[in-house]
Protein backbone atom coordinates (compact mmCIF):
# COMPACT_ATOMS: atom_id res chain seq x y z
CA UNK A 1 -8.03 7.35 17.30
CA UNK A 2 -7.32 4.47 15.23
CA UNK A 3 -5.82 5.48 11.36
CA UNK A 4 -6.09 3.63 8.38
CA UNK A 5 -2.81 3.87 5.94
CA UNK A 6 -3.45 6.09 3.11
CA UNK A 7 -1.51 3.84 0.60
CA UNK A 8 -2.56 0.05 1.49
CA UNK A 9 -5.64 0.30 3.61
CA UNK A 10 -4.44 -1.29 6.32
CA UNK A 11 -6.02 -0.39 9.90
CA UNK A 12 -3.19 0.98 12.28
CA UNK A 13 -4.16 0.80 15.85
CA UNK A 14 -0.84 0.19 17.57
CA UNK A 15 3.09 2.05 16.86
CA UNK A 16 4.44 -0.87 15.57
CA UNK A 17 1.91 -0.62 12.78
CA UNK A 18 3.43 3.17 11.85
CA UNK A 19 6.37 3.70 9.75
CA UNK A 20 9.36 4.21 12.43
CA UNK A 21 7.02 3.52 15.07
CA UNK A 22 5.80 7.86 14.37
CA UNK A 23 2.36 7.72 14.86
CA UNK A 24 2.09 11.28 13.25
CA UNK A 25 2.24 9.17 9.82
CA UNK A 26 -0.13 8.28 7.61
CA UNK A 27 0.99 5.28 5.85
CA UNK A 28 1.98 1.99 7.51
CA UNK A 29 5.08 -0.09 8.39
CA UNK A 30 4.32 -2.11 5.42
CA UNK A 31 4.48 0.75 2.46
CA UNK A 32 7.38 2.94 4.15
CA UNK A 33 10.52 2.43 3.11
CA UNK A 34 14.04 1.95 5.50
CA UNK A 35 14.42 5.53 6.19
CA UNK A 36 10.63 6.15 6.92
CA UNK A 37 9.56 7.80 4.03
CA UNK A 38 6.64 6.38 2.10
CA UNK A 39 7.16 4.22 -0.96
CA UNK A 40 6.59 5.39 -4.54
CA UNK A 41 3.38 3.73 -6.38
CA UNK A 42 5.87 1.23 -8.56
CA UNK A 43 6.97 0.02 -5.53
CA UNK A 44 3.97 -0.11 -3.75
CA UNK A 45 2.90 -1.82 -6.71
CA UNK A 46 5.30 -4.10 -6.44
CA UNK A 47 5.32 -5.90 -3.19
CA UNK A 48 0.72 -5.61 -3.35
CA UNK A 49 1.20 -7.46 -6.33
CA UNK A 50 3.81 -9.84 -4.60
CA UNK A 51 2.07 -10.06 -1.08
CA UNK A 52 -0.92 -11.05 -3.13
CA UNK A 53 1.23 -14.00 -4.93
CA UNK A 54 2.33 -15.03 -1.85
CA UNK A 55 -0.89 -15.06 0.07
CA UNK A 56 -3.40 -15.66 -2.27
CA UNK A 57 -1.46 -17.88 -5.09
CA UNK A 58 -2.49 -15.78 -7.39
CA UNK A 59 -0.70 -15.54 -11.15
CA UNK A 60 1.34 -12.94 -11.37
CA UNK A 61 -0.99 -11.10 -14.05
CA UNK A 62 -3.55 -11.25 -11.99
CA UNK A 63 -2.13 -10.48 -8.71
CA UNK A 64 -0.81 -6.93 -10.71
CA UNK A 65 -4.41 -6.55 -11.47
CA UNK A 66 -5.78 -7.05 -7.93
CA UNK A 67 -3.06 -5.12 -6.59
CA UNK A 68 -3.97 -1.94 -8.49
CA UNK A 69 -7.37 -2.26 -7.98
CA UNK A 70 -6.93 -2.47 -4.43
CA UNK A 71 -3.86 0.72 -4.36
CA UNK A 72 -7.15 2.40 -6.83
CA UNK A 73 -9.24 3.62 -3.67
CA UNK A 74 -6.40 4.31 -1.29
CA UNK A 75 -6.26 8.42 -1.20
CA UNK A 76 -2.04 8.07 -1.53
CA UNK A 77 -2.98 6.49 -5.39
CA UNK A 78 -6.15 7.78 -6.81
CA UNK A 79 -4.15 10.14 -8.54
CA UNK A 80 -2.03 7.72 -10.46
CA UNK A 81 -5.53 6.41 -12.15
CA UNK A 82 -7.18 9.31 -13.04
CA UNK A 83 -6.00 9.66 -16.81
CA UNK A 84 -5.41 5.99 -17.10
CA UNK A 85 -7.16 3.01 -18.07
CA UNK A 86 -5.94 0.55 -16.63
């Protein structure tokens, strides 16, 4: 059964997609950090907002506002936006 990460969205269908290739995780190679555990919401933050500057050429005030937007509907981060308005 094919996952979806809880903190970026993206689809993972293979082990290489899992953080340290542990399929019993819900998050992705891509929002873990070196030792496998999942990376806080400023970091996530961070390298959306980057990834989205470097694929999309977006300004960086904008690519911050995508990039929460998009972490907004992932079930790791609704939390972190239900008392603020951002």
């Amino acid at each position: 059964m094919m996952k979806v990460c809880i903190s970026c969205g993206m689809p993972m269908t293979k082990p290489e997609d899992y953080s340290l290739r542990d399929e019993s995780k819900d998050y992705c190679i891509h929002c873990a950090r070196k030792d496998g555990s999942m990376q806080s919401f400023e970091e996530k933050l961070e390298s959306m907002t980057g990834f989205i500057i470097r694929t999309q050429g977006f300004d960086p005030t904008v690519a911050t506002h995508a990039a929460k937007e998009l972490m907004r509907n992932q079930p790791a981060w609704s939390h972190c936006f239900e008392t603020k308005n951002e």
